[in-house]
C-alpha atoms as a PDB file:
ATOM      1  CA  UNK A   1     161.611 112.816 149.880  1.00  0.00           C
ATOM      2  CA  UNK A   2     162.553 111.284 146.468  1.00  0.00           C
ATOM      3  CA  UNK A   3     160.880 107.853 147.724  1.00  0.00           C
ATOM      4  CA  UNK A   4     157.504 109.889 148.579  1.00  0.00           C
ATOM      5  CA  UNK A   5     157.292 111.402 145.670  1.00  0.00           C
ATOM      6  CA  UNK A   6     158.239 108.536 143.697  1.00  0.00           C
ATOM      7  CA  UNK A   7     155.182 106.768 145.331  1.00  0.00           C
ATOM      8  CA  UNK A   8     152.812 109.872 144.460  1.00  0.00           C
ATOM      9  CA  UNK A   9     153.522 109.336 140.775  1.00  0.00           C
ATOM     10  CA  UNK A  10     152.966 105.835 140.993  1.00  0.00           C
ATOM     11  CA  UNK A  11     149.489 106.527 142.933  1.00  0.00           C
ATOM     12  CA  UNK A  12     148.708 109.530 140.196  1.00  0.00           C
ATOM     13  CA  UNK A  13     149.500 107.195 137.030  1.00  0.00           C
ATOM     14  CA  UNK A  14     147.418 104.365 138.870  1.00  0.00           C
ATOM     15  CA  UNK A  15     144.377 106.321 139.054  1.00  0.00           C
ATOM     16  CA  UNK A  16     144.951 107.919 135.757  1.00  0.00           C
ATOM     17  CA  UNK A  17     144.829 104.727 134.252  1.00  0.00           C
ATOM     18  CA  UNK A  18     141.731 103.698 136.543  1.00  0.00           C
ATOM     19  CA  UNK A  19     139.871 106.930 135.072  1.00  0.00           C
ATOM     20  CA  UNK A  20     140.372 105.815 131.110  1.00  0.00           C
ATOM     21  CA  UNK A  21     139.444 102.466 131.578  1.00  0.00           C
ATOM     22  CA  UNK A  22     135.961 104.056 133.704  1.00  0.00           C
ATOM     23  CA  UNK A  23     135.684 106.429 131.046  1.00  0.00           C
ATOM     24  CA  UNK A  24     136.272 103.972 128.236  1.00  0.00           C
ATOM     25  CA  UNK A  25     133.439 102.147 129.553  1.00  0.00           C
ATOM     26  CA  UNK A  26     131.506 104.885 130.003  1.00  0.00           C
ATOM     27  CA  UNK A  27     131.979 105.699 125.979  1.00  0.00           C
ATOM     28  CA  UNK A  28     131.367 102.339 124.979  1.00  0.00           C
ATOM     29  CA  UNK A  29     127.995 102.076 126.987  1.00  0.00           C
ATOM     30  CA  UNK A  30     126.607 105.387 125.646  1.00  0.00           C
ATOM     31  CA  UNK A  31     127.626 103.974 122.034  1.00  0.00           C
ATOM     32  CA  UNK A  32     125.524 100.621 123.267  1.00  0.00           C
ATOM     33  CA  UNK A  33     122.711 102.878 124.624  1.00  0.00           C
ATOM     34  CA  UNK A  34     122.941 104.728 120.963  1.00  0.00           C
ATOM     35  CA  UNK A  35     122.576 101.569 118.930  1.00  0.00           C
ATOM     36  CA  UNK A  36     119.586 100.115 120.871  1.00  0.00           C
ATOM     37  CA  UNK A  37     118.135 103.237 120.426  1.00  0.00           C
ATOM     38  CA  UNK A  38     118.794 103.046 116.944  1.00  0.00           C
ATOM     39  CA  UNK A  39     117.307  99.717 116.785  1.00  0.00           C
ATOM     40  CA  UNK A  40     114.443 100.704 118.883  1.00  0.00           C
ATOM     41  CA  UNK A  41     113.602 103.394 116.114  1.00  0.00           C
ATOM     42  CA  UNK A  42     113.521 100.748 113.139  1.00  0.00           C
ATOM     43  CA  UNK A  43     112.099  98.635 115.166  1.00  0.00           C
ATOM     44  CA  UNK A  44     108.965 101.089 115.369  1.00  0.00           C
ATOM     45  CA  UNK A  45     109.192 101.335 111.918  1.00  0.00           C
ATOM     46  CA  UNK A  46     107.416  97.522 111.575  1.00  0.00           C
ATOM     47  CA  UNK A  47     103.980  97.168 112.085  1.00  0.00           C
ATOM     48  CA  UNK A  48     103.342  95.324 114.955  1.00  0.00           C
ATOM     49  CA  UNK A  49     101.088  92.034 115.812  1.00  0.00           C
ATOM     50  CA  UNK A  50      98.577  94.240 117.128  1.00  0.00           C
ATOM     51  CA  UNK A  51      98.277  96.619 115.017  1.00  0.00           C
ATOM     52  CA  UNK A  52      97.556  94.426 112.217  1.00  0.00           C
ATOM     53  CA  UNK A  53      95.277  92.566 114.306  1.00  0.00           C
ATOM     54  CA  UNK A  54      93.291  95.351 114.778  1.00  0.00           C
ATOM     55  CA  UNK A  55      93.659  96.717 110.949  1.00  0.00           C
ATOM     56  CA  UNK A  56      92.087  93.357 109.932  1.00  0.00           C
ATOM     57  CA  UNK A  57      89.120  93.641 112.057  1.00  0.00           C
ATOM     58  CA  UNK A  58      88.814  97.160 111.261  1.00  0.00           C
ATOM     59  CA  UNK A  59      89.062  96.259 107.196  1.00  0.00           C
ATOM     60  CA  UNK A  60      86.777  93.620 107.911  1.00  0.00           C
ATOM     61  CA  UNK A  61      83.900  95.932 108.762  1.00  0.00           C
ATOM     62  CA  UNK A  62      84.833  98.275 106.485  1.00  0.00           C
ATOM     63  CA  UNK A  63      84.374  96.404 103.634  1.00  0.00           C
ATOM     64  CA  UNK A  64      81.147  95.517 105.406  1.00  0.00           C
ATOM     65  CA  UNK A  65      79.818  98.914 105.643  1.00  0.00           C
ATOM     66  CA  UNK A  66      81.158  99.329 101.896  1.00  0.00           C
ATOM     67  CA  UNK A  67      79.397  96.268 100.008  1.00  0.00           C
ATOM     68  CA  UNK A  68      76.656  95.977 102.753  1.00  0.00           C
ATOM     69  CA  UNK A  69      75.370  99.300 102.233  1.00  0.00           C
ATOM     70  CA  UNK A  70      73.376 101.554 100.223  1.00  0.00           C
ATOM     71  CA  UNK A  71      74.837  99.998  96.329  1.00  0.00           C
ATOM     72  CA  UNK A  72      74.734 104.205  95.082  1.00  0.00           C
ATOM     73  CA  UNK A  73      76.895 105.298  97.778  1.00  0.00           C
ATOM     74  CA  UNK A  74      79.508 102.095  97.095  1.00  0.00           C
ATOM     75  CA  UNK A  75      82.032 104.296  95.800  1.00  0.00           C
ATOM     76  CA  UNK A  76      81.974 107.176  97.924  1.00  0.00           C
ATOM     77  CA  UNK A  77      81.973 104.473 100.547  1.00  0.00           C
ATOM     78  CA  UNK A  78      84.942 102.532  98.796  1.00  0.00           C
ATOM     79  CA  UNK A  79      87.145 105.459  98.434  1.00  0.00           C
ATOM     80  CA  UNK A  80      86.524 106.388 102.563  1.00  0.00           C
ATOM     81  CA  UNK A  81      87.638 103.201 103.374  1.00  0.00           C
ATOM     82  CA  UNK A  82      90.781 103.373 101.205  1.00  0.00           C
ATOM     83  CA  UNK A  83      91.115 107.107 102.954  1.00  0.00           C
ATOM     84  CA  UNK A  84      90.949 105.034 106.214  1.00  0.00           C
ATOM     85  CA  UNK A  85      93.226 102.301 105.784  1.00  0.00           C
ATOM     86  CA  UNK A  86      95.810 103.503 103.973  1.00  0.00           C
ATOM     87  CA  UNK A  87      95.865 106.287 106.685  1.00  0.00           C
ATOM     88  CA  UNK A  88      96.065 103.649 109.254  1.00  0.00           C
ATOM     89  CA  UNK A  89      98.852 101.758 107.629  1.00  0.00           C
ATOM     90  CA  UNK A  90     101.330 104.882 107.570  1.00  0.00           C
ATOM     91  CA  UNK A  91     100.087 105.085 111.458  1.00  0.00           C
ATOM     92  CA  UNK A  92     100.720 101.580 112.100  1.00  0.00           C
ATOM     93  CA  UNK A  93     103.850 101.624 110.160  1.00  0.00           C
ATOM     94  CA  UNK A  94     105.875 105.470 109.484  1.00  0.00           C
ATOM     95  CA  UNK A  95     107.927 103.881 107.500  1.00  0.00           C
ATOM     96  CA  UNK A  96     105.546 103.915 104.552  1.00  0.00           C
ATOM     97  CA  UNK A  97     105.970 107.716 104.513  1.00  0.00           C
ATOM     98  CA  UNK A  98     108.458 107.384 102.149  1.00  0.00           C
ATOM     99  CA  UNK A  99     106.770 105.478  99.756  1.00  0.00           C
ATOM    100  CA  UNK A 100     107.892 106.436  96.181  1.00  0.00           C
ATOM    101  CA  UNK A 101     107.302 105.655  92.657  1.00  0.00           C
ATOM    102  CA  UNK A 102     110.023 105.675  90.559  1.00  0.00           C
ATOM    103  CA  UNK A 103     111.106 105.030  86.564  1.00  0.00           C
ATOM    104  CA  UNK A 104     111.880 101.477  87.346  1.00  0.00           C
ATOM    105  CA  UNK A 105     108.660 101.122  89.127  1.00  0.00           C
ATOM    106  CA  UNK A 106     106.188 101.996  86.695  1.00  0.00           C
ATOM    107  CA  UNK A 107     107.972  99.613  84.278  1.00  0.00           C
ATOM    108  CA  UNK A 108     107.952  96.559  86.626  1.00  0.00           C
ATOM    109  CA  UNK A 109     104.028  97.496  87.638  1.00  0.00           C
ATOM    110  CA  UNK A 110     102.977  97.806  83.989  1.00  0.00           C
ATOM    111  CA  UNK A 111     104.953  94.277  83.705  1.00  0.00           C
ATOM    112  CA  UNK A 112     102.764  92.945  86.965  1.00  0.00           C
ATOM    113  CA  UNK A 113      99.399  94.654  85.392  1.00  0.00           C
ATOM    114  CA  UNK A 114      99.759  92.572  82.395  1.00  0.00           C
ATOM    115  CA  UNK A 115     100.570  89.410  83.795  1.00  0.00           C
ATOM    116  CA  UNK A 116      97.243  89.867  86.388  1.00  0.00           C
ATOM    117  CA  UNK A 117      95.273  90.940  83.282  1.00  0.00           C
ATOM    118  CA  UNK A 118      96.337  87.615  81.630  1.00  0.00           C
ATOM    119  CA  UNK A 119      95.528  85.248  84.274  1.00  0.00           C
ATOM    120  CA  UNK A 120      92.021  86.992  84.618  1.00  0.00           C
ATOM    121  CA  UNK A 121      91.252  86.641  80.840  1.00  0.00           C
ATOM    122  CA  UNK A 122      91.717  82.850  81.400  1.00  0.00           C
ATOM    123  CA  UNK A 123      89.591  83.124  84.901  1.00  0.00           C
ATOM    124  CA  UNK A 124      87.377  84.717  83.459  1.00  0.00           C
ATOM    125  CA  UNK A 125      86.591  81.892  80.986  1.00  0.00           C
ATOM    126  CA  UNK A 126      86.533  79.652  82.999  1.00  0.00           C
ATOM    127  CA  UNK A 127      84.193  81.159  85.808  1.00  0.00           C
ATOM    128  CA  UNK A 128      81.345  81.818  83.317  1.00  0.00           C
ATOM    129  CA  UNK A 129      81.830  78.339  82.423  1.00  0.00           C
ATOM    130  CA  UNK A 130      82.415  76.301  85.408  1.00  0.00           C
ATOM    131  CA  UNK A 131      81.440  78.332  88.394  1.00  0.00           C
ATOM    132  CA  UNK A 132      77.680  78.384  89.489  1.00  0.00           C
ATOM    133  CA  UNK A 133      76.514  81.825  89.131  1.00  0.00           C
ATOM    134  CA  UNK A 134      79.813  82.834  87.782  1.00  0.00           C
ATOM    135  CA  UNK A 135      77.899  85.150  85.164  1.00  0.00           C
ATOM    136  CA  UNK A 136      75.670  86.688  87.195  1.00  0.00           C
ATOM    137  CA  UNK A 137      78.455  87.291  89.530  1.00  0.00           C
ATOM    138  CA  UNK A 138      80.752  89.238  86.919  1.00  0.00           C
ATOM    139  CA  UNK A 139      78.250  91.383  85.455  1.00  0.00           C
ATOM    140  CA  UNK A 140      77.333  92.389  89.181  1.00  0.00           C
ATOM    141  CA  UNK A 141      80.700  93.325  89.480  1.00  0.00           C
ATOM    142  CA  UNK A 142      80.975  95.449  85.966  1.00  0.00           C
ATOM    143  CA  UNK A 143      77.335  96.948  86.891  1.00  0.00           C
ATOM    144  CA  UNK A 144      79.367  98.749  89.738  1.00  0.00           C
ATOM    145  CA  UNK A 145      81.012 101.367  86.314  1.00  0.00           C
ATOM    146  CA  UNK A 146      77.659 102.286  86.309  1.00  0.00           C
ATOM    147  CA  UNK A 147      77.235 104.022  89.424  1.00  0.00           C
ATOM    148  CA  UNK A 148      79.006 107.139  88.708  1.00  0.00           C
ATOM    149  CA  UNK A 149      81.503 109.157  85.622  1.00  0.00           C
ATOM    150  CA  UNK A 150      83.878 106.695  84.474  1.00  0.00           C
ATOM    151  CA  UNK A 151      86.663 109.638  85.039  1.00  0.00           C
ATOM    152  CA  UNK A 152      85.635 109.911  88.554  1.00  0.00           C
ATOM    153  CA  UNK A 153      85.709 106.092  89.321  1.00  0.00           C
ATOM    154  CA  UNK A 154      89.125 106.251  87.429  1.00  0.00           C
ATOM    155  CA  UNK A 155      90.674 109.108  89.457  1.00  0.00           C
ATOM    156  CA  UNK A 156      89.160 107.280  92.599  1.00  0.00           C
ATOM    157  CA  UNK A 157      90.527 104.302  91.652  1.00  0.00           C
ATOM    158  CA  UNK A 158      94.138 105.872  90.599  1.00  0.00           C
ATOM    159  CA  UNK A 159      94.484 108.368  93.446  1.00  0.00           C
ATOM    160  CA  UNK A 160      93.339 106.813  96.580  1.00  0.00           C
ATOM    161  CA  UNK A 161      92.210 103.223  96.370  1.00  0.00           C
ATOM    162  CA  UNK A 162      94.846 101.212  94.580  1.00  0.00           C
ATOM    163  CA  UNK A 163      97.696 102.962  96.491  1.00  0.00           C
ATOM    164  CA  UNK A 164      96.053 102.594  99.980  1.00  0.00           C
ATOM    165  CA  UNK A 165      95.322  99.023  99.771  1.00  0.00           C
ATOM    166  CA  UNK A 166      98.811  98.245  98.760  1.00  0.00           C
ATOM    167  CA  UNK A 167      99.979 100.116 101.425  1.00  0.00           C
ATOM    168  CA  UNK A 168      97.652  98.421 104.178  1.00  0.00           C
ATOM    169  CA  UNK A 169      97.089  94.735 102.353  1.00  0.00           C
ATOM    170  CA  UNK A 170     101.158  94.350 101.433  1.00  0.00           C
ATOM    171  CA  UNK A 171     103.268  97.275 103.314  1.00  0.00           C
ATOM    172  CA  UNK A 172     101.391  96.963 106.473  1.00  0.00           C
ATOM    173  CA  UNK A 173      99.632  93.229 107.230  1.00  0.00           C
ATOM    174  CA  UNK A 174     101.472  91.099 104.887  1.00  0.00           C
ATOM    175  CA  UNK A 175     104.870  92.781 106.669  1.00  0.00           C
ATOM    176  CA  UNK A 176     103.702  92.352 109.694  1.00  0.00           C
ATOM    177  CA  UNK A 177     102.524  88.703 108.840  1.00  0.00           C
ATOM    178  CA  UNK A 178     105.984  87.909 107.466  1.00  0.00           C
ATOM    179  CA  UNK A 179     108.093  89.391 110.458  1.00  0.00           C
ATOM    180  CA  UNK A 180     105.565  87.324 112.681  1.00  0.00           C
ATOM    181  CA  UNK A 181     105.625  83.660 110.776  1.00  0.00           C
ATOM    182  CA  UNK A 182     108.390  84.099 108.076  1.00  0.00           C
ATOM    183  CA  UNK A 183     108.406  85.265 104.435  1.00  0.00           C
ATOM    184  CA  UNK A 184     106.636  83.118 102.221  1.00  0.00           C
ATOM    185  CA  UNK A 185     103.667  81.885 105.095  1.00  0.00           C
ATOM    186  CA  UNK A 186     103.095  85.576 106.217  1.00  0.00           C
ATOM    187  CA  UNK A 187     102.352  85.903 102.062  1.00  0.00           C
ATOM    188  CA  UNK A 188      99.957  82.670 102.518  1.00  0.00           C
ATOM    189  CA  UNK A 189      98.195  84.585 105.004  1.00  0.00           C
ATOM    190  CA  UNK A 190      98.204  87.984 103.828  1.00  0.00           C
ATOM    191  CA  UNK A 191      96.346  85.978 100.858  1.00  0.00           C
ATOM    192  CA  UNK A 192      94.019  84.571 102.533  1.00  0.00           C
ATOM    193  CA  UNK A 193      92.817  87.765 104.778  1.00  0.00           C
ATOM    194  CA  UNK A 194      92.861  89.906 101.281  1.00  0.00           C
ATOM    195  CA  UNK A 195      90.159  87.136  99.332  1.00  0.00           C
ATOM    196  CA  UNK A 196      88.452  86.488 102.904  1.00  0.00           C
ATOM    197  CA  UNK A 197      87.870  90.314 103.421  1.00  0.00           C
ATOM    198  CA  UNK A 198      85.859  90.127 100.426  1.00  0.00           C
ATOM    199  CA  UNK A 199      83.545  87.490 101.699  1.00  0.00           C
ATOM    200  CA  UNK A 200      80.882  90.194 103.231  1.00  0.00           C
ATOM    201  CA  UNK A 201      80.056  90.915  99.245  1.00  0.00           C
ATOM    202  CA  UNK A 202      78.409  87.543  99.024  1.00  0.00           C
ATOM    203  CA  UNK A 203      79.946  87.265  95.226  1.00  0.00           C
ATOM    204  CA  UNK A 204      81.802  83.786  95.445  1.00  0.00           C
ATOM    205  CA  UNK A 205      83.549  85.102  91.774  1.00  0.00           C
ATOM    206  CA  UNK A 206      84.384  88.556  93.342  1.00  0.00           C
ATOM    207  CA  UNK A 207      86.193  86.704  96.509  1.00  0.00           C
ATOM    208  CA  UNK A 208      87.897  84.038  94.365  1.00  0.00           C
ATOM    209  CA  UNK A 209      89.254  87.329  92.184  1.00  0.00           C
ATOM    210  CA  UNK A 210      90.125  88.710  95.064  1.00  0.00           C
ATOM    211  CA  UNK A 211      92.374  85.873  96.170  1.00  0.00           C
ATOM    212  CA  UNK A 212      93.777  85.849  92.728  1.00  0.00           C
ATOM    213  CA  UNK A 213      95.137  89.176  92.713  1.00  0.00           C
ATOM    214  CA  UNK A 214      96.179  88.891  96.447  1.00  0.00           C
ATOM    215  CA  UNK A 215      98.531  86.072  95.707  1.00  0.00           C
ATOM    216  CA  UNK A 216      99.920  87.570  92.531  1.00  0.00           C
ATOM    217  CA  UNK A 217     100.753  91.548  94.619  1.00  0.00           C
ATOM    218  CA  UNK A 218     101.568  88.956  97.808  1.00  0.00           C
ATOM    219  CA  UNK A 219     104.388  86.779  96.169  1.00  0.00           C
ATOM    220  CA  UNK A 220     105.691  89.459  94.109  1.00  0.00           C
ATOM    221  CA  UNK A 221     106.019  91.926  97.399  1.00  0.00           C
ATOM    222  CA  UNK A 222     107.533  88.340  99.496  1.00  0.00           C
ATOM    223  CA  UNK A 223     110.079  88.216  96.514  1.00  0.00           C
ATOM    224  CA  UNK A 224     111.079  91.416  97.018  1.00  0.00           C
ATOM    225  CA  UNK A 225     109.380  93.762  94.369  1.00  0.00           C
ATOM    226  CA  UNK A 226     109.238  97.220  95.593  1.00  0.00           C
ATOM    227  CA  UNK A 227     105.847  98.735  96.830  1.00  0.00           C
ATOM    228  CA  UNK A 228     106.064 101.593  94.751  1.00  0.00           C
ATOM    229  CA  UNK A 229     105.818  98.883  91.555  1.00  0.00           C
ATOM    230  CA  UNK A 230     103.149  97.099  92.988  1.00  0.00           C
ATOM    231  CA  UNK A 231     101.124 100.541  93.549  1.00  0.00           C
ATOM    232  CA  UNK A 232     101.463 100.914  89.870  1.00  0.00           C
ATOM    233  CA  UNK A 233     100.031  97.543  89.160  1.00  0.00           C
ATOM    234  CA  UNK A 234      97.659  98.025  91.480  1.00  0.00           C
ATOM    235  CA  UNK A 235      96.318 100.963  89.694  1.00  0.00           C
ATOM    236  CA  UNK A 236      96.896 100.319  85.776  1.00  0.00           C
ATOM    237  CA  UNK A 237      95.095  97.046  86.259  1.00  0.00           C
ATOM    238  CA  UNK A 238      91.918  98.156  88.476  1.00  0.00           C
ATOM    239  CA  UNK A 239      91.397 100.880  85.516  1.00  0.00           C
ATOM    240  CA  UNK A 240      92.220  98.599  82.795  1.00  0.00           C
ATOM    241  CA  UNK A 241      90.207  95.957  84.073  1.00  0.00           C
ATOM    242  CA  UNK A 242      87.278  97.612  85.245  1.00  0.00           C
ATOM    243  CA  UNK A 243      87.350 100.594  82.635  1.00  0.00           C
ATOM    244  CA  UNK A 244      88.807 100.165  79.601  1.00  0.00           C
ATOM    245  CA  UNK A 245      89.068  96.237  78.784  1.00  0.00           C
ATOM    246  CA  UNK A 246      86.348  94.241  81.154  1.00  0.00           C
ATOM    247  CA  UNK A 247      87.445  90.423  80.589  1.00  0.00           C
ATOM    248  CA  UNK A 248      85.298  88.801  78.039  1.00  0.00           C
ATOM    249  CA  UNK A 249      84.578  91.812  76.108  1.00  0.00           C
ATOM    250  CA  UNK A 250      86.292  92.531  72.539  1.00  0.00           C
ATOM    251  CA  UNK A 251      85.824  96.421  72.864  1.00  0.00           C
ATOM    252  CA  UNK A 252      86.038  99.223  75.498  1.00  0.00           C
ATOM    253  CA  UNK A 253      83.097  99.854  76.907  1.00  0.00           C
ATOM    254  CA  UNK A 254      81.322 103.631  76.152  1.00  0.00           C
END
């Protein structure tokens, strides 16, 4: 009797042992299933290929419809097509949901602002100088104040443009550009897409600008600035530029 029962403990501490090591494994592949779907969740927080695929064609005949059409309508037009692609951008990539601008942000964006407004002082120069049409080209671009109240082109331009086309040209392409080919060539790219999206306007100056800008909000974003600074640039410089101090003008316009 003392034999069989020694034998029953053995066979109970066997398959007690047998059970933690099955439900050890069991713990540590519901931890593994956790983490991927942890992963999985970020992962869906990244824009992928083809969605920014598709957001480029989609800007691309935007802008179309924007510059192509009736020239009185261009900023109800403009301000629908920020509406759209910033919209798709959060879509495309929830992550951009939380968004913010902070202190430290509006410091580093007035920073950027200046710096932009700088180059463009010197481009400016050198465009009515050098660049066939260049003149004719600017003041097409500065006839656009004209189309409606400076504070509602300024509130447009403030509240809905500048933010949505940082948060579609940098938050959304350019980071899915540099997941797809790497940090500094997805900025190349997101570049050349932001100037080349311009191309339906048929103003050579207007695209080159455009590149200009691009690659100034592109390398700063691929070095690691914060989107929430780069809104800010975005924003003080399209008023300041546009509104208050056009390049190669002394005074503020009336």
């Amino acid at each position: 009797m003392g034999r069989m029962v020694g034998r029953l403990g053995r066979v109970l501490r066997a398959a007690g042992a047998g059970g933690g090591r099955r439900a050890g494994a069991a713990d540590r592949g519901k931890a593994a299933d956790g983490l991927a779907a942890g992963v999985s969740a970020l992962t869906r927080g990244r824009p992928s290929w083809g969605a920014v695929a598709f957001g480029l064609g989609a800007a691309q005949a935007a802008f179309a419809a924007t510059f192509r059409g009736p020239r009185e309508r261009f900023w109800p037009r403009m301000t629908t097509t920020g509406l759209a692609l910033g919209t798709y951008a959060i879509l495309a990539r929830p992550a951009l949901r939380h968004t913010r601008v902070r202190p430290i942000h509006v410091l580093l964006g007035a920073s950027s602002a200046g710096v932009l407004y700088a180059t463009f002082a010197v481009g400016d120069r050198f465009a009515r100088r050098f660049v066939p049409g260049g003149p004719s080209d600017i003041a097409d671009i500065y006839a656009l104040r004209e189309l409606r109240p400076r504070g509602d082109i300024a509130a447009r331009l403030v509240t809905v443009i500048a933010p949505a086309e940082e948060l579609f040209w940098r938050g959304m392409v350019q980071e899915g550009l540099m997941l797809r080919f790497g940090r500094w060539r997805g900025a190349v790219l997101a570049t050349a897409a932001y100037g080349g999206v311009h191309a339906v306007t048929g103003n050579f100056t207007l695209m080159g600008a455009a590149g200009v800008a691009g690659a100034h909000w592109s390398a700063l974003y691929a070095a690691g600035v914060p989107l929430g600074a780069l809104i800010v640039s975005h924003q003080l410089w399209d008023v300041w530029i546009f509104l208050v101090q056009p390049t190669g003008t002394t005074t503020a316009p009336a």
